[in-house]
Protein backbone atom coordinates (compact mmCIF):
# COMPACT_ATOMS: atom_id res chain seq x y z
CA UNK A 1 24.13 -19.47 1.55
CA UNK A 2 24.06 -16.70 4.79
CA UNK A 3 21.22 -15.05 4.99
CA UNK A 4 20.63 -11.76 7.18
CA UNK A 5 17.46 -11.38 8.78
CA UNK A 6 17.02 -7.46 9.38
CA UNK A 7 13.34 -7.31 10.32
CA UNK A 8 11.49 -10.11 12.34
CA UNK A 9 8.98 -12.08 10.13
CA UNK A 10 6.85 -15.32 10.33
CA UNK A 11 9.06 -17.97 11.42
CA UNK A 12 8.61 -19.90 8.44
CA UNK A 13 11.28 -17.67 6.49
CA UNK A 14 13.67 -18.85 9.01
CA UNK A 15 12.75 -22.59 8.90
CA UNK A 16 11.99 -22.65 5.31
CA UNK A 17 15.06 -21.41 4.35
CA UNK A 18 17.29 -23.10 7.06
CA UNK A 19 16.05 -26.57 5.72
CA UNK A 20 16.65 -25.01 2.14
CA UNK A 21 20.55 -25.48 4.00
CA UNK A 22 20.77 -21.31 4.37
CA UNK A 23 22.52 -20.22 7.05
CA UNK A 24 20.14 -17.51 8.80
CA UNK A 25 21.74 -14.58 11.05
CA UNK A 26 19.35 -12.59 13.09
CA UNK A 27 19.65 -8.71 13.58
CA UNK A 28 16.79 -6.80 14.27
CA UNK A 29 18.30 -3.94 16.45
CA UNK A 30 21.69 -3.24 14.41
CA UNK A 31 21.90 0.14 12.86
CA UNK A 32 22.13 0.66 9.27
CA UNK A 33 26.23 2.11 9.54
CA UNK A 34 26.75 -1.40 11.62
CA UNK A 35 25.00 -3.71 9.41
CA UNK A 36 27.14 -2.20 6.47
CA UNK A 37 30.27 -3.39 8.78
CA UNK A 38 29.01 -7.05 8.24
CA UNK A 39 26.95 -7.35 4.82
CA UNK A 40 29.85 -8.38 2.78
CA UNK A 41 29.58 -11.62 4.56
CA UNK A 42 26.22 -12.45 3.33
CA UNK A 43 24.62 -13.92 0.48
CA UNK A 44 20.92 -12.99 1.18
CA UNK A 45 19.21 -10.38 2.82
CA UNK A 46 15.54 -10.08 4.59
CA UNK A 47 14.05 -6.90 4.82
CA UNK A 48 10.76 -5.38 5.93
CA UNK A 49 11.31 -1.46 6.09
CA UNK A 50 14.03 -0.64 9.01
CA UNK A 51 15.81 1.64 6.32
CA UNK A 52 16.86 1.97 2.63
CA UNK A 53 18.98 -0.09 0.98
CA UNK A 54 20.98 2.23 -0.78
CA UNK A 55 23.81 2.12 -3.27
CA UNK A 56 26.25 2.80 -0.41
CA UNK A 57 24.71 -0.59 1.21
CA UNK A 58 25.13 -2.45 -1.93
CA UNK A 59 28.87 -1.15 -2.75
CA UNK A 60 29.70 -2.93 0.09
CA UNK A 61 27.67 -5.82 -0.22
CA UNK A 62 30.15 -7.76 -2.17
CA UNK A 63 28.97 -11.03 -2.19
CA UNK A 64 25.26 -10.45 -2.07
CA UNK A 65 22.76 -12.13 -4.47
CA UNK A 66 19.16 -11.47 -3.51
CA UNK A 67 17.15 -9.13 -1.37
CA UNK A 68 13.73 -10.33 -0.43
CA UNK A 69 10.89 -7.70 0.31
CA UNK A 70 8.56 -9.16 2.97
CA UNK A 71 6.35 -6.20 1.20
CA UNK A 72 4.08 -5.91 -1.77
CA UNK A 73 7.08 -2.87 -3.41
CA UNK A 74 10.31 -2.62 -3.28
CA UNK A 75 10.48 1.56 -2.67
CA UNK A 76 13.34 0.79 -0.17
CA UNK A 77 15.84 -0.37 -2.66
CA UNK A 78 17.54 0.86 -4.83
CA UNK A 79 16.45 -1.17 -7.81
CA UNK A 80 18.78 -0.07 -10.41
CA UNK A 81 21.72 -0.36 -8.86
CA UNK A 82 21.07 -3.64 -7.50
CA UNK A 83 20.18 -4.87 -10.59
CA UNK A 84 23.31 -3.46 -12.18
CA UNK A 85 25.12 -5.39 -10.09
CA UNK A 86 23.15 -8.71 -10.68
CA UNK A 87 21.02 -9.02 -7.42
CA UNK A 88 17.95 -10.81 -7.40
CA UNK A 89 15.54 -8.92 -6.01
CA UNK A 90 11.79 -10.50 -4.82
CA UNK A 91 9.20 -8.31 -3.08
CA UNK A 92 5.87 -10.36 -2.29
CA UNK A 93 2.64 -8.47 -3.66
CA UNK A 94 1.09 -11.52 -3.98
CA UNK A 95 1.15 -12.05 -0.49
CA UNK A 96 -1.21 -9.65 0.36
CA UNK A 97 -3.08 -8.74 -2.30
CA UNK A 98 -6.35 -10.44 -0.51
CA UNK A 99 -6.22 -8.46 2.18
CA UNK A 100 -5.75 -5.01 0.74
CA UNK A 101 -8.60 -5.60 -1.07
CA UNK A 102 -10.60 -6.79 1.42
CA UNK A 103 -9.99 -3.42 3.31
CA UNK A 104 -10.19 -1.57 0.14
CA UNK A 105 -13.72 -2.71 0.37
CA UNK A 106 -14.54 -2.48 3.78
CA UNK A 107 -13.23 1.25 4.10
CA UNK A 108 -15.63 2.08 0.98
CA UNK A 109 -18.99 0.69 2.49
CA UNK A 110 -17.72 1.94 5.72
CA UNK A 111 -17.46 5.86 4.02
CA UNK A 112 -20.69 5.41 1.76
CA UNK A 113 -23.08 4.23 4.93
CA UNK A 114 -20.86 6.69 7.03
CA UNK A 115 -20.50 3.49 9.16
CA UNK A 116 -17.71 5.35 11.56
CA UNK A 117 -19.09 8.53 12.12
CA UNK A 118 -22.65 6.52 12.99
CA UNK A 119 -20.52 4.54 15.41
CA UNK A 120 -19.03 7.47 17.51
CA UNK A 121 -22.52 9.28 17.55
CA UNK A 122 -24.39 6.22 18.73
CA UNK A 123 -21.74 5.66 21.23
CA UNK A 124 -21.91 9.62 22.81
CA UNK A 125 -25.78 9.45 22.84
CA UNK A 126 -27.13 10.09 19.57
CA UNK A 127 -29.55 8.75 17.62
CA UNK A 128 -29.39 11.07 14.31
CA UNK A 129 -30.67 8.74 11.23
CA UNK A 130 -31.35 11.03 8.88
CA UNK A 131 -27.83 12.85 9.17
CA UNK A 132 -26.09 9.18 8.70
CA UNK A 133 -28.32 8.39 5.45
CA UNK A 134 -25.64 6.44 3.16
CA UNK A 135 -25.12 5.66 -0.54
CA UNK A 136 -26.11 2.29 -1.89
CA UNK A 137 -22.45 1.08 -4.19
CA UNK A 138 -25.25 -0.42 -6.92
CA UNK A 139 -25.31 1.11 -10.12
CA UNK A 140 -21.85 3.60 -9.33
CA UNK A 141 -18.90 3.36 -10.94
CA UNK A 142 -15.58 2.23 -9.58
CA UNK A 143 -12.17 3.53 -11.05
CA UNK A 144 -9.02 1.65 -9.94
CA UNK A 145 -5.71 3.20 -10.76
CA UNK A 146 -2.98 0.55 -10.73
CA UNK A 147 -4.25 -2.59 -11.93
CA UNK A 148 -1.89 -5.35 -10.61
CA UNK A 149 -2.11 -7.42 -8.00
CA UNK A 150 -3.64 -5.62 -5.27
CA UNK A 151 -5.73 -3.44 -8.00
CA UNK A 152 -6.89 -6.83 -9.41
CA UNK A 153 -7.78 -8.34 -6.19
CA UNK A 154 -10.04 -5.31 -4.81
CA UNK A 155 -11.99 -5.38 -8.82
CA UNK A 156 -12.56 -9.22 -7.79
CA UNK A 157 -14.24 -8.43 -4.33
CA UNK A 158 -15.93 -5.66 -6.16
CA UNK A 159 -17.54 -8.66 -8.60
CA UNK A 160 -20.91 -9.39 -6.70
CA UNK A 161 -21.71 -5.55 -6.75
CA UNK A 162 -23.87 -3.87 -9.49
CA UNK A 163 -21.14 -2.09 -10.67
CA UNK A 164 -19.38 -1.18 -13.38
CA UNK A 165 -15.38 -1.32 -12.52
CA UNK A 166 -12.88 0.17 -15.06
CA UNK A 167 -9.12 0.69 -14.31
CA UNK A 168 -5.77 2.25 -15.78
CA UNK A 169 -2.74 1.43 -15.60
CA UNK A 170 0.67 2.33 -17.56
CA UNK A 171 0.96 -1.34 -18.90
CA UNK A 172 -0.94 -2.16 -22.12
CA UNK A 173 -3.86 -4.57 -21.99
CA UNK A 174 -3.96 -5.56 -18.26
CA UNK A 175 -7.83 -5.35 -18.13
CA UNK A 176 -9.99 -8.74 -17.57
CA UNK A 177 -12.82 -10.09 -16.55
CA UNK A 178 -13.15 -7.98 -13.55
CA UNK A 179 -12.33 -4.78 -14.93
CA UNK A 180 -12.72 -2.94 -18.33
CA UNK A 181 -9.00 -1.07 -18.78
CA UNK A 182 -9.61 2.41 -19.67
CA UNK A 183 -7.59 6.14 -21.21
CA UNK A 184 -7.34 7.74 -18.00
CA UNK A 185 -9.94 10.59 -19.49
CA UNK A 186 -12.81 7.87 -19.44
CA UNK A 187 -11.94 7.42 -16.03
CA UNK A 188 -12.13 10.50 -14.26
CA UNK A 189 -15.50 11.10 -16.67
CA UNK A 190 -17.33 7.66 -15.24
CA UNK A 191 -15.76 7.42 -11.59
CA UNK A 192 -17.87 7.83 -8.62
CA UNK A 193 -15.49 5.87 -6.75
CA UNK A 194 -11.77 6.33 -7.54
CA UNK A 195 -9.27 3.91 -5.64
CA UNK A 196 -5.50 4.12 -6.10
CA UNK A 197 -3.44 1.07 -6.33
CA UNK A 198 0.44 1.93 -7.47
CA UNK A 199 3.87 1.45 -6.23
CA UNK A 200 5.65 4.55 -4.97
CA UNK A 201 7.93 5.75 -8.51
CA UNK A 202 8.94 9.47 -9.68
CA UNK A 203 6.16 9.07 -11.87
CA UNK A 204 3.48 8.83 -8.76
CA UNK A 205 4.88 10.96 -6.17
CA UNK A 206 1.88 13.50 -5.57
CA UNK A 207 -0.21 12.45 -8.74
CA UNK A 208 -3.07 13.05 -6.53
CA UNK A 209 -3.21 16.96 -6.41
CA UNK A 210 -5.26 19.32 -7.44
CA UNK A 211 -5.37 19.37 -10.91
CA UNK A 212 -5.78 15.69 -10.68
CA UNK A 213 -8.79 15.90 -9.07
CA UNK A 214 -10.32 18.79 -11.15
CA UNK A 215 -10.36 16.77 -13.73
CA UNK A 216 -13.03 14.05 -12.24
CA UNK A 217 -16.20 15.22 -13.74
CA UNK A 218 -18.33 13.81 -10.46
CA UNK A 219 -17.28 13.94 -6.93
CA UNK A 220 -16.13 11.46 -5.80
CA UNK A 221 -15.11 8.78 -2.77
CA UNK A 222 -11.32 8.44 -2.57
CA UNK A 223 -9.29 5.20 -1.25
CA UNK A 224 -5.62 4.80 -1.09
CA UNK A 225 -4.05 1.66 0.31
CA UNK A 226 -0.83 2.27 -1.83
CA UNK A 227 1.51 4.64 -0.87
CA UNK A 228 0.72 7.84 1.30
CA UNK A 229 3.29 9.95 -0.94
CA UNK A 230 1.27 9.45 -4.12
CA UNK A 231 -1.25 12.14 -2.71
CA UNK A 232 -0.87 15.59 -1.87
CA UNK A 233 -2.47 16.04 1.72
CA UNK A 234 -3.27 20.12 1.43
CA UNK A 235 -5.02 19.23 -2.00
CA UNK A 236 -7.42 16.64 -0.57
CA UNK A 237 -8.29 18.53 2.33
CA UNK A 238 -9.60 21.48 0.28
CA UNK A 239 -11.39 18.98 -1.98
CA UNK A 240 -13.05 17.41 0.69
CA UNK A 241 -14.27 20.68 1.44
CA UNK A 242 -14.99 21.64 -1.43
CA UNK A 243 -17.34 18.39 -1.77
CA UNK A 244 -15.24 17.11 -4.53
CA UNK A 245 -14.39 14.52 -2.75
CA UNK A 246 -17.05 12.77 -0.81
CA UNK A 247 -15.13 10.83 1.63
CA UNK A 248 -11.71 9.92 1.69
CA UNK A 249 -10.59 6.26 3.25
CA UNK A 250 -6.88 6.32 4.11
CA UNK A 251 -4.63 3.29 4.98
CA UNK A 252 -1.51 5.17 4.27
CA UNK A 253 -0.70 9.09 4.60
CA UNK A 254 1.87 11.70 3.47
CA UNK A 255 3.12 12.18 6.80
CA UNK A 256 3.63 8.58 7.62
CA UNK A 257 7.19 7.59 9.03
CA UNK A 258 8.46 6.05 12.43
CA UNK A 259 7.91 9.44 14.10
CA UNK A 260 4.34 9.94 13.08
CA UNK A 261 2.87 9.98 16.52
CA UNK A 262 4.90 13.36 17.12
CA UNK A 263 2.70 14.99 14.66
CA UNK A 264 -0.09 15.07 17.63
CA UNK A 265 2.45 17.09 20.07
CA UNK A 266 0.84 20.72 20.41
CA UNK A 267 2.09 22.63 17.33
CA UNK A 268 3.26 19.82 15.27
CA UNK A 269 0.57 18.73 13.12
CA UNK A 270 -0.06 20.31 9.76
CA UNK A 271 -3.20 22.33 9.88
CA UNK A 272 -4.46 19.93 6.35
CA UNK A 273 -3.81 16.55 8.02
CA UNK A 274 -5.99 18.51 11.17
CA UNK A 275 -8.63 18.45 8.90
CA UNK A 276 -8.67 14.90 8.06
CA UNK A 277 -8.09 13.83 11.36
CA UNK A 278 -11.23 15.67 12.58
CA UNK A 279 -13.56 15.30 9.80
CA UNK A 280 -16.31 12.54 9.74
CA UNK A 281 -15.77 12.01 5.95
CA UNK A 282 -12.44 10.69 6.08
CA UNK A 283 -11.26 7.13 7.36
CA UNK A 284 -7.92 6.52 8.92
CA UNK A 285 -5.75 3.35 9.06
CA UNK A 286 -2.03 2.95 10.26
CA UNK A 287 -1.12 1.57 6.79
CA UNK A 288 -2.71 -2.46 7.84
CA UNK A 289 -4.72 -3.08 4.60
CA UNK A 290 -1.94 -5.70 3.99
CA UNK A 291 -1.34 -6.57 7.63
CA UNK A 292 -3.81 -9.43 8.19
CA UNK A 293 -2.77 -12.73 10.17
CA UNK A 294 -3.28 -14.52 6.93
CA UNK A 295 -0.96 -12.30 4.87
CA UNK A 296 1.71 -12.45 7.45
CA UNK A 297 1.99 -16.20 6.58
CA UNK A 298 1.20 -15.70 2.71
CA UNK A 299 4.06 -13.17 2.83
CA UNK A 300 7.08 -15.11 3.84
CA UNK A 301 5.58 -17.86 1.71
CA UNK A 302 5.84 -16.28 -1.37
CA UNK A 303 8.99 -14.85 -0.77
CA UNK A 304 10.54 -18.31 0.30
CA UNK A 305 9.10 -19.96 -2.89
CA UNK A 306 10.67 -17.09 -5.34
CA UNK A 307 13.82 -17.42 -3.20
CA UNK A 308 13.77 -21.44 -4.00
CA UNK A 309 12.52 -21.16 -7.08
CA UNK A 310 15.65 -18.87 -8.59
CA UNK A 311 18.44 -20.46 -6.54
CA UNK A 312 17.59 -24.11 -5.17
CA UNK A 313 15.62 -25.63 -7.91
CA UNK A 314 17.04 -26.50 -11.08
């Protein structure tokens, strides 16, 4: 089986798969129009995030049979098509569903004991501990929108906290041990902590907005380590000034994309994203809650054993 490579990875996907007796082709610098010249020759494809896999790509993908995901979603593909035409597709959320939770929780006790805006202040001179007084997590409530794997895995860390965790989710009966599945009405009543775990769909796309928000009955401390699309930058900023929204902890954003540090060229940046930048309530991350050593390894792992498990084992 030929296998294209199109982003680099953790060696292992190459080895692992070689000794599986794939034939691997590195190209990491090919544009999308060149690698359609050549994807009819291959069986397999690897693929991070370099572009979309469209159903232009797949027309002319004639002999392809699986697309692997080093990637918790697979946003990038066209999923329906693909599977219209039979392709197997594996994405690898278990990979790095330890680590976005992990983060998930850091970022949180970072915003409650206002942790980073402490940091700078100490650092320039000040000693202000009555202006950095935090918020002990005992005794709040967490709401966790999205309750798979990464969902799950954050409610586990959450575990040896005095809290009471409840989540939502589209699918029916997904609750456990770690969290109490709730109507999305409960939620936004209990939540003093909301944290938003789903993939990137039509049915997300800017859920976080406005009238989202109104509907919390407490404000609130915001987290998203999903997808930066899902919320609607102008509509947080106003609710974090509003007070709303306590604090806001941000591994992804709206305005994420290859280009993103041209939005700090004079004039560029949108006046709401301003606000986040400069305000001491909000945490920003270049989308790494899933980007640990660990998870680079657990990544290609995964996807190698799915990748076995449908074609080389019988």
């Amino acid at each position: 089986m030929k296998v294209l490579h199109l982003d680099t990875n953790h060696p292992l996907l190459l080895e692992q798969l070689a000794a599986l007796g794939c034939e691997n082709t590195e190209e990491y610098k090919a544009t999308k129009s060149e690698v359609e010249k050549i994807i009819h020759q291959y069986e397999g494809v690897i693929i991070r995030s370099r572009f979309k896999i469209d159903r232009e790509f797949l027309d002319k993908a004639s002999k392809l049979k699986f697309i692997g995901r080093v990637g918790a979603g697979l946003e990038n593909i066209d999923v329906a098509c693909a599977r219209e035409k039979g392709i197997f597709l594996a994405a690898a959320p278990e990979g790095n569903r330890n680590a976005v939770g992990e983060q998930a929780l850091g970022m949180l006790l970072s915003l409650m004991n206002n942790l980073n805006k402490a940091d700078r202040e100490v650092r320039q001179g000040t000693w202000d501990r009555e202006g950095n007084r935090g918020w002990e997590l005992d005794g709040k409530t967490v709401g966790i929108i999205g309750y798979g794997n990464t969902g799950r895995a954050f409610a586990k860390k959450l575990s040896g906290f005095e809290v009471e965790v409840l989540c939502h989710d589209i699918l029916e009966k997904v609750g456990d041990s770690f969290a109490r599945q709730v109507p999305m009405e409960e939620l936004q009543k209990k939540a003093d902590v909301l944290s938003l775990h789903v993939p990137q769909t039509e049915l997300t796309l800017g859920m976080v907005n406005t009238a989202f928000i109104n509907r919390f009955a407490k404000p609130f401390w915001f987290l998203n380590t999903a997808r930066g699309k899902c919320v609607k930058t102008a509509d947080l900023s106003e609710a974090l000034k509003s007070g709303k929204i306590l604090g806001a902890g941000l591994d992804v954003l709206e305005y994420e994309k290859t280009s993103f540090e041209d939005l700090f060229e004079e004039g560029a940046m949108p006046e709401d994203f301003r606000y986040l930048v400069q305000s001491d309530r909000v945490l920003l991350s270049p989308h790494i809650a899933g980007w640990t050593q660990e998870s680079k390894v657990k990544l290609a792992q995964t996807l190698v054993d799915k990748i076995k498990a449908r074609f080389f084992v019988s």
